[in-house]
C-alpha atoms as a PDB file:
ATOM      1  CA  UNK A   1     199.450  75.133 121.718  1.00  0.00           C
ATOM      2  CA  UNK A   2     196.418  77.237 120.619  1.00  0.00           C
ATOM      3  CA  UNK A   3     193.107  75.935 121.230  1.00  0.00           C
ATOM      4  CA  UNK A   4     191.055  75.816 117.593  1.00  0.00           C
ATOM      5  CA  UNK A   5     187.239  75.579 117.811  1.00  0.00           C
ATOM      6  CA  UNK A   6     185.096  74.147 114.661  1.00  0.00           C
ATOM      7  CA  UNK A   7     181.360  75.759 114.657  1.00  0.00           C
ATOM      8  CA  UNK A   8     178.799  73.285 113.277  1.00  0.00           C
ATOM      9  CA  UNK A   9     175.981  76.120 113.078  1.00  0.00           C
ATOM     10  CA  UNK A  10     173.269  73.890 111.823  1.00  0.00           C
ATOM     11  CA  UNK A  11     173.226  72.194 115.715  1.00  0.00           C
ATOM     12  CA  UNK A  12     174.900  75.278 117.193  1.00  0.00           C
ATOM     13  CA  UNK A  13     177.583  72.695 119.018  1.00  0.00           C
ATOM     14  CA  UNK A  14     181.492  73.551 118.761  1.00  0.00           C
ATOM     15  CA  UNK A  15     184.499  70.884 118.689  1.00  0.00           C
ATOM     16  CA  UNK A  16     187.519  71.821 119.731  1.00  0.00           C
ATOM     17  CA  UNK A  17     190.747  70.324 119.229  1.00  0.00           C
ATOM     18  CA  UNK A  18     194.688  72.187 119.381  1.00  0.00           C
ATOM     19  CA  UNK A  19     197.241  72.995 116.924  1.00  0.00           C
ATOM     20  CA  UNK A  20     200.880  73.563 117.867  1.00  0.00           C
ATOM     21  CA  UNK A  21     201.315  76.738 116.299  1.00  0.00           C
ATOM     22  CA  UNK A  22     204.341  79.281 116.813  1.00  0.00           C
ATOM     23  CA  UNK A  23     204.650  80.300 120.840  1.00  0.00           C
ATOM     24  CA  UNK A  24     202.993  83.593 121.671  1.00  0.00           C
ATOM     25  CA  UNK A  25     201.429  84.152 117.998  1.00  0.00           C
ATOM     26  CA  UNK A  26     200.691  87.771 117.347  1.00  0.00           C
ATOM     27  CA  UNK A  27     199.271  89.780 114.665  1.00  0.00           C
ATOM     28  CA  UNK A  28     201.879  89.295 112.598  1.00  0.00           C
ATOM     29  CA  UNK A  29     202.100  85.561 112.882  1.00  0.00           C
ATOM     30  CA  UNK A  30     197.887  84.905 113.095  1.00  0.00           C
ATOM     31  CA  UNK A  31     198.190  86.719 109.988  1.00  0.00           C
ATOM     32  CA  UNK A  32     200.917  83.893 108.220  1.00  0.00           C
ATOM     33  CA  UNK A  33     198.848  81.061 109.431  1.00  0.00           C
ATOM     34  CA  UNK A  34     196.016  82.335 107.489  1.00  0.00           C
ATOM     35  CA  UNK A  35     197.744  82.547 104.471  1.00  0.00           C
ATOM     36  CA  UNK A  36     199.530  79.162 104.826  1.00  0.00           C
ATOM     37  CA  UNK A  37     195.887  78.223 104.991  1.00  0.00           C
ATOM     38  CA  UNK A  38     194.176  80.374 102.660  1.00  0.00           C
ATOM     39  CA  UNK A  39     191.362  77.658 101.294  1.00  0.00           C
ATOM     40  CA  UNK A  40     190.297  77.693 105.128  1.00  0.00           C
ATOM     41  CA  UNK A  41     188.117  80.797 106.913  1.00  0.00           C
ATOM     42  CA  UNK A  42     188.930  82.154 110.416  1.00  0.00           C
ATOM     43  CA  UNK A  43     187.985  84.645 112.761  1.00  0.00           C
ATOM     44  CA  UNK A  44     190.127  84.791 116.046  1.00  0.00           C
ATOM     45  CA  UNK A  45     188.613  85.622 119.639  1.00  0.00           C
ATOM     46  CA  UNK A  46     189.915  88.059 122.305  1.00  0.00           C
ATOM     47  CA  UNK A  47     191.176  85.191 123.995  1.00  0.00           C
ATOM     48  CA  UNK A  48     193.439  83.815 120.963  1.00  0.00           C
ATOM     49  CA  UNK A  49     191.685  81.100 120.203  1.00  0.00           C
ATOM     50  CA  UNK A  50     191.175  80.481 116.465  1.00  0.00           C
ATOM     51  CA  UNK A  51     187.431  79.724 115.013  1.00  0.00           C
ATOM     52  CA  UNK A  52     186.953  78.016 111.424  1.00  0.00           C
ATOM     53  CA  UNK A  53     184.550  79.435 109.885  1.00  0.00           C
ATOM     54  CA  UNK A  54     182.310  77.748 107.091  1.00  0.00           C
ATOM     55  CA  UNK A  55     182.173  78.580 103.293  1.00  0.00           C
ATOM     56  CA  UNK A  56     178.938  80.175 102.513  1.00  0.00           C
ATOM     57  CA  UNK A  57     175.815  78.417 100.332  1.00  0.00           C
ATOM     58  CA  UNK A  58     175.116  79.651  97.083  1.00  0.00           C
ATOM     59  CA  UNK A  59     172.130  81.720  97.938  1.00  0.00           C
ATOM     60  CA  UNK A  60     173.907  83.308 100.710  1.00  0.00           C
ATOM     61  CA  UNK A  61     176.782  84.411  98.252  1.00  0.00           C
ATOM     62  CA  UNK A  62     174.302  85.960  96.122  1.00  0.00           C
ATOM     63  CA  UNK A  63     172.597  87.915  98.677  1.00  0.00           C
ATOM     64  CA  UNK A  64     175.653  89.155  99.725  1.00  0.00           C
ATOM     65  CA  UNK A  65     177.562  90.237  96.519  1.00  0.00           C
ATOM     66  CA  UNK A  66     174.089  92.575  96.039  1.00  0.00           C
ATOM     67  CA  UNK A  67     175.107  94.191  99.728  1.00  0.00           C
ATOM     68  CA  UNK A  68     178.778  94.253  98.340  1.00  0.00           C
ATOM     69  CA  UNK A  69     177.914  95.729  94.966  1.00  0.00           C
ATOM     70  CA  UNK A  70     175.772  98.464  96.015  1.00  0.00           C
ATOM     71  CA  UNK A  71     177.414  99.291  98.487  1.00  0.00           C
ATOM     72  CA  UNK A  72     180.614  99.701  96.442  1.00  0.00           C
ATOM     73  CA  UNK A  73     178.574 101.786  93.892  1.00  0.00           C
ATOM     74  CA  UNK A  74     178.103 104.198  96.465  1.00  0.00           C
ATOM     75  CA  UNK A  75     181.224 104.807  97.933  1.00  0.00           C
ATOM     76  CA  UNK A  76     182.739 105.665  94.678  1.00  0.00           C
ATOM     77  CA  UNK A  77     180.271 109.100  94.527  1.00  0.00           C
ATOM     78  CA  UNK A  78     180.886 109.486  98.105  1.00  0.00           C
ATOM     79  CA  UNK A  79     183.488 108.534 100.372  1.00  0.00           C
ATOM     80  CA  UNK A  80     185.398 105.323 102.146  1.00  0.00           C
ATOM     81  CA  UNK A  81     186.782 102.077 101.266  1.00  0.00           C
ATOM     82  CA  UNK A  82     184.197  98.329 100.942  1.00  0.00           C
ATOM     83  CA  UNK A  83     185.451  95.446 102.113  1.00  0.00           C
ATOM     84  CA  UNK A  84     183.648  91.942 101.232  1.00  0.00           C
ATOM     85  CA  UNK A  85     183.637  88.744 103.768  1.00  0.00           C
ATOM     86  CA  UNK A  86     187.320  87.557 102.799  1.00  0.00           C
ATOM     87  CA  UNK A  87     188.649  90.810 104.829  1.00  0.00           C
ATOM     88  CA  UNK A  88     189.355  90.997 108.664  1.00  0.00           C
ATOM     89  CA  UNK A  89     189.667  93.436 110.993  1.00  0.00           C
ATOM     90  CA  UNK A  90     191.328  93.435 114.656  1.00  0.00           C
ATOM     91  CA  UNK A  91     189.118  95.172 116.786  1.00  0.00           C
ATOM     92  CA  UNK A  92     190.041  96.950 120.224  1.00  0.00           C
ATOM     93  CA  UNK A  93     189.133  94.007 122.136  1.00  0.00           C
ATOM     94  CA  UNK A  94     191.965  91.910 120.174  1.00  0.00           C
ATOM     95  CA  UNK A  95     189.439  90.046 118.516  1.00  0.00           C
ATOM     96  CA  UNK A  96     190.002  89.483 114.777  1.00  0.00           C
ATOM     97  CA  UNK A  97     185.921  89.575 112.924  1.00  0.00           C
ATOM     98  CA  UNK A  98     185.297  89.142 109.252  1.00  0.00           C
ATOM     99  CA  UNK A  99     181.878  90.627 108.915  1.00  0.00           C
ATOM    100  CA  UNK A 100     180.034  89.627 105.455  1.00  0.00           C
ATOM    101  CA  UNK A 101     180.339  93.744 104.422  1.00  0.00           C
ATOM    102  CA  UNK A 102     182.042  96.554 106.005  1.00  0.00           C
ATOM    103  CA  UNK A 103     182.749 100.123 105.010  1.00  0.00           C
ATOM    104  CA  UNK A 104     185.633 102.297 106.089  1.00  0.00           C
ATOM    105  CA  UNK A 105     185.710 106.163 105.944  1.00  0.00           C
ATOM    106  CA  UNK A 106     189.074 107.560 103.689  1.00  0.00           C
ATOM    107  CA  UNK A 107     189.855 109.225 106.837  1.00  0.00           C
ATOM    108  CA  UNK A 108     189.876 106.557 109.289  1.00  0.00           C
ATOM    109  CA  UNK A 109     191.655 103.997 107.018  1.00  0.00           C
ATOM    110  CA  UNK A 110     194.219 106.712 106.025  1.00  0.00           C
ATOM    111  CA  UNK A 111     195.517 107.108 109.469  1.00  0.00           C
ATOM    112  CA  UNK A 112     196.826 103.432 109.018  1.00  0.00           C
ATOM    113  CA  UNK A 113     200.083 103.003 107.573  1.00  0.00           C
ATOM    114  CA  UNK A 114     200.790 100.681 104.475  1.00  0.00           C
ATOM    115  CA  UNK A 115     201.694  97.161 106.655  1.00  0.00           C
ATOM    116  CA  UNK A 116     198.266  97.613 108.452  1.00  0.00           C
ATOM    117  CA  UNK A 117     195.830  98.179 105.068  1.00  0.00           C
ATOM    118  CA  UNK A 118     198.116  95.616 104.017  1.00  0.00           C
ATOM    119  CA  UNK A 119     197.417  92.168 106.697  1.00  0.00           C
ATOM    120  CA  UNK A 120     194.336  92.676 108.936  1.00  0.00           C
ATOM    121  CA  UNK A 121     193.586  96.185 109.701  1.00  0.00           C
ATOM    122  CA  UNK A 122     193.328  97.127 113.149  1.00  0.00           C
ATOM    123  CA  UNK A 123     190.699  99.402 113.134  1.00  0.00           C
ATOM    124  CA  UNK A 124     186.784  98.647 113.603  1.00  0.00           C
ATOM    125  CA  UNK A 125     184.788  99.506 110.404  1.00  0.00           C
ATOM    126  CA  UNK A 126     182.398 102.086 110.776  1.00  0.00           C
ATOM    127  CA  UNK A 127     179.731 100.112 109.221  1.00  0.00           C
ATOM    128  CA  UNK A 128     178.985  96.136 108.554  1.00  0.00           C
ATOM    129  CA  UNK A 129     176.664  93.850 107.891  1.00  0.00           C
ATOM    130  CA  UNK A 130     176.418  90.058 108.848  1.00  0.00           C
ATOM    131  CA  UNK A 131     174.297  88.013 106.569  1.00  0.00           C
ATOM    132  CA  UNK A 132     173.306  84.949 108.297  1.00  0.00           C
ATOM    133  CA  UNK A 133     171.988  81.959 106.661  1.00  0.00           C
ATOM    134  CA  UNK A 134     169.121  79.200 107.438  1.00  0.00           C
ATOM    135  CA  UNK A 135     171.285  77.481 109.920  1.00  0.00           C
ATOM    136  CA  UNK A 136     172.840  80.037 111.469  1.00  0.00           C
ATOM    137  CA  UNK A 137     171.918  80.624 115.439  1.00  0.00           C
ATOM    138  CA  UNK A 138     170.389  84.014 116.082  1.00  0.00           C
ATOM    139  CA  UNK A 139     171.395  84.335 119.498  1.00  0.00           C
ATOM    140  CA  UNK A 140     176.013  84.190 118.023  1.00  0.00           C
ATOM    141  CA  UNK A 141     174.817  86.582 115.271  1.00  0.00           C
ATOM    142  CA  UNK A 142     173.307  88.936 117.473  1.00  0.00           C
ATOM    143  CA  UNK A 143     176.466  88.709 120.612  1.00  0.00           C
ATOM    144  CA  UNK A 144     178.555  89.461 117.533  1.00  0.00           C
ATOM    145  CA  UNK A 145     176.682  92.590 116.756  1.00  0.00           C
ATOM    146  CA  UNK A 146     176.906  93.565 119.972  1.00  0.00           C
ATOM    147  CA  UNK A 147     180.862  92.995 120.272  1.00  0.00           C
ATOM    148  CA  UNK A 148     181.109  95.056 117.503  1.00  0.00           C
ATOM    149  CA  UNK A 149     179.094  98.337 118.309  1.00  0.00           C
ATOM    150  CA  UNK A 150     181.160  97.650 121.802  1.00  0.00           C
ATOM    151  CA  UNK A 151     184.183  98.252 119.688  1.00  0.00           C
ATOM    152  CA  UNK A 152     183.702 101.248 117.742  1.00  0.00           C
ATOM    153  CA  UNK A 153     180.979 100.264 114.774  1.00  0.00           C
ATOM    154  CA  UNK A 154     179.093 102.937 114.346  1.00  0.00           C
ATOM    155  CA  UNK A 155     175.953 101.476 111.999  1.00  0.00           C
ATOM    156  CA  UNK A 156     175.398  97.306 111.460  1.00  0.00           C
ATOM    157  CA  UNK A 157     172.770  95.429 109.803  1.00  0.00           C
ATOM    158  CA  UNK A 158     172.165  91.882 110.657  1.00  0.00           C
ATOM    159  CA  UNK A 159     170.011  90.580 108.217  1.00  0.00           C
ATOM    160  CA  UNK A 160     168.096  87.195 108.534  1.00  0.00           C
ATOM    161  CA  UNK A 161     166.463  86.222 104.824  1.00  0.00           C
ATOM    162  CA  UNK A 162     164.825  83.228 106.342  1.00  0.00           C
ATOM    163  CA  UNK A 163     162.275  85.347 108.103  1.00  0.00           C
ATOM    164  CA  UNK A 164     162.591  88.518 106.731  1.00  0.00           C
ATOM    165  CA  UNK A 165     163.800  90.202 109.732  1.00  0.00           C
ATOM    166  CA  UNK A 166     166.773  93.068 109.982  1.00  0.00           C
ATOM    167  CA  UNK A 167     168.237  94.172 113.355  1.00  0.00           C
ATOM    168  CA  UNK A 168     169.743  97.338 113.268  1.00  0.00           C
ATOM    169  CA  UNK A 169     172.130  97.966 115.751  1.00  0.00           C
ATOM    170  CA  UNK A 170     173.682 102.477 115.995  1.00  0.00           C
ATOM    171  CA  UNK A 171     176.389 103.277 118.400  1.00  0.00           C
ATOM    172  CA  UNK A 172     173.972 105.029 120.751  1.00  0.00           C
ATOM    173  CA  UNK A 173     172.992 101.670 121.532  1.00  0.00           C
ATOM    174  CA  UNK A 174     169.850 101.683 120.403  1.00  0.00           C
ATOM    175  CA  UNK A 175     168.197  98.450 118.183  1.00  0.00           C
ATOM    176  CA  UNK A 176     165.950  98.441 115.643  1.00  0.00           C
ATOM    177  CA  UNK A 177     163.938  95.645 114.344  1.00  0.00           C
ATOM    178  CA  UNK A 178     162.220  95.675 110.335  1.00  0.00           C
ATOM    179  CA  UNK A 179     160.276  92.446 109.883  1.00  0.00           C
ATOM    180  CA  UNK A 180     159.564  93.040 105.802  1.00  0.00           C
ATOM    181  CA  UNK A 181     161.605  93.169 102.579  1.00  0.00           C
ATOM    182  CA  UNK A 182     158.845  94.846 100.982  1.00  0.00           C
ATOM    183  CA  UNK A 183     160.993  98.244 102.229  1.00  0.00           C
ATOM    184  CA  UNK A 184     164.937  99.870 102.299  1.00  0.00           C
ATOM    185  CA  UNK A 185     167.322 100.196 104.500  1.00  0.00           C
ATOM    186  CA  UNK A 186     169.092 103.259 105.498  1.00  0.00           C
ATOM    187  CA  UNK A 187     172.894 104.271 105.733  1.00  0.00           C
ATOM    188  CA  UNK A 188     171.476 107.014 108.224  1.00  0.00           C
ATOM    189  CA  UNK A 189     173.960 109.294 109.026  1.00  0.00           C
ATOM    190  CA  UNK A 190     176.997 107.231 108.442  1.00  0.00           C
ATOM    191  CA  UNK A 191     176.040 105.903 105.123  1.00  0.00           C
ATOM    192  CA  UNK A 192     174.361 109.370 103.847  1.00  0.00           C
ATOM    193  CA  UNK A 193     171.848 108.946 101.044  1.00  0.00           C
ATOM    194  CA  UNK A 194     172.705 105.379 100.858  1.00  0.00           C
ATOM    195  CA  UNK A 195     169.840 103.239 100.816  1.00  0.00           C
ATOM    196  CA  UNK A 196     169.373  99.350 100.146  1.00  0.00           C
ATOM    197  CA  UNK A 197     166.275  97.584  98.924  1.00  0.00           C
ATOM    198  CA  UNK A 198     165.535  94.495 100.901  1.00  0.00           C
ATOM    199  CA  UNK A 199     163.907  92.902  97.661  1.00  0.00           C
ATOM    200  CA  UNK A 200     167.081  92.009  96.331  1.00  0.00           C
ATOM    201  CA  UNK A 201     167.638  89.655  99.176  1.00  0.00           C
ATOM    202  CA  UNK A 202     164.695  87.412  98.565  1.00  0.00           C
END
């Protein structure tokens, strides 16, 4: 039996019920299940259990195909594979995270052979971004951040449209904190010369 945990984010409460799924389910089998179940969303936590994970809102798809886009647009002048929000990764911790935008250098996703590009990569992304909208709870969002600078991220943006407020979070450990779209974000070192404009979120 795996334990299976619904997130209601508008009141931040969980339910959680069980599924009798195949004994001992590894990558390979987590990976099945969510194909057998492809018009569902899940993430996966170190501990095995399975989260659904809700569709996103209209404005929230926007907002986030801008991220995807430009960020695409620069890695074809520069270097590294983009991932949108329907891709997951396994991190070190065993955890399986689909952030809203990641980014992969060519030489970090080349050391993977073709079965791992092909299911969920196990490799952290060097950069992602987690778009959260109006009902999402700050407090997740930012634990999630956390778990994945802990894990080998390197550069993350979690944005909140609702009040205009970006934490970014480096692998030195250090936080950062812009409360305005009136200005860009950097790709700093990882991303260089990448830059986003906020404005296109509102």
């Amino acid at each position: 039996m795996t334990a299976v945990l619904v997130n209601d984010f508008a009141t931040g409460q969980t339910e959680a019920f069980t599924l009798e799924l195949e004994d001992d389910m590894d990558d390979v089998a987590f990976y099945r299940f969510c194909r057998r179940n492809d018009h569902l969303r899940f993430e996966r936590n170190p501990d095995g259990t399975i989260l659904i994970m809700p569709n996103t809102g209209g404005k929230t798809g926007i907002r986030n195909t801008k991220i995807v886009s430009r960020l695409d647009m620069w890695s074809e002048s520069h270097d590294g594979k983009v991932f949108d929000s329907s891709t997951a990764f396994k991190l070190p911790n065993f955890a399986t995270r689909s952030p809203d935008a990641a980014w992969v250098s060519d030489e970090r996703w080349n050391q993977l052979n073709d079965e791992e590009q092909e299911r969920f990569p196990p490799i952290a992304p060097d950069f992602v971004v987690e778009l959260m909208s109006a009902s999402d709870q700050l407090k997740k969002a930012q634990e999630k951040m956390l778990e994945y600078i802990e894990n080998g991220v390197r550069l993350g943006w979690l944005i909140q449209p609702s009040s205009e407020t970006v934490f970014i979070y480096r692998a030195d450990g250090t936080i950062s904190k812009v409360t305005t779209f009136d200005q860009s974000l950097s790709g700093e070192e990882v991303l260089p010369d990448f830059e986003f404009p906020l404005r296109l979120l509102r």
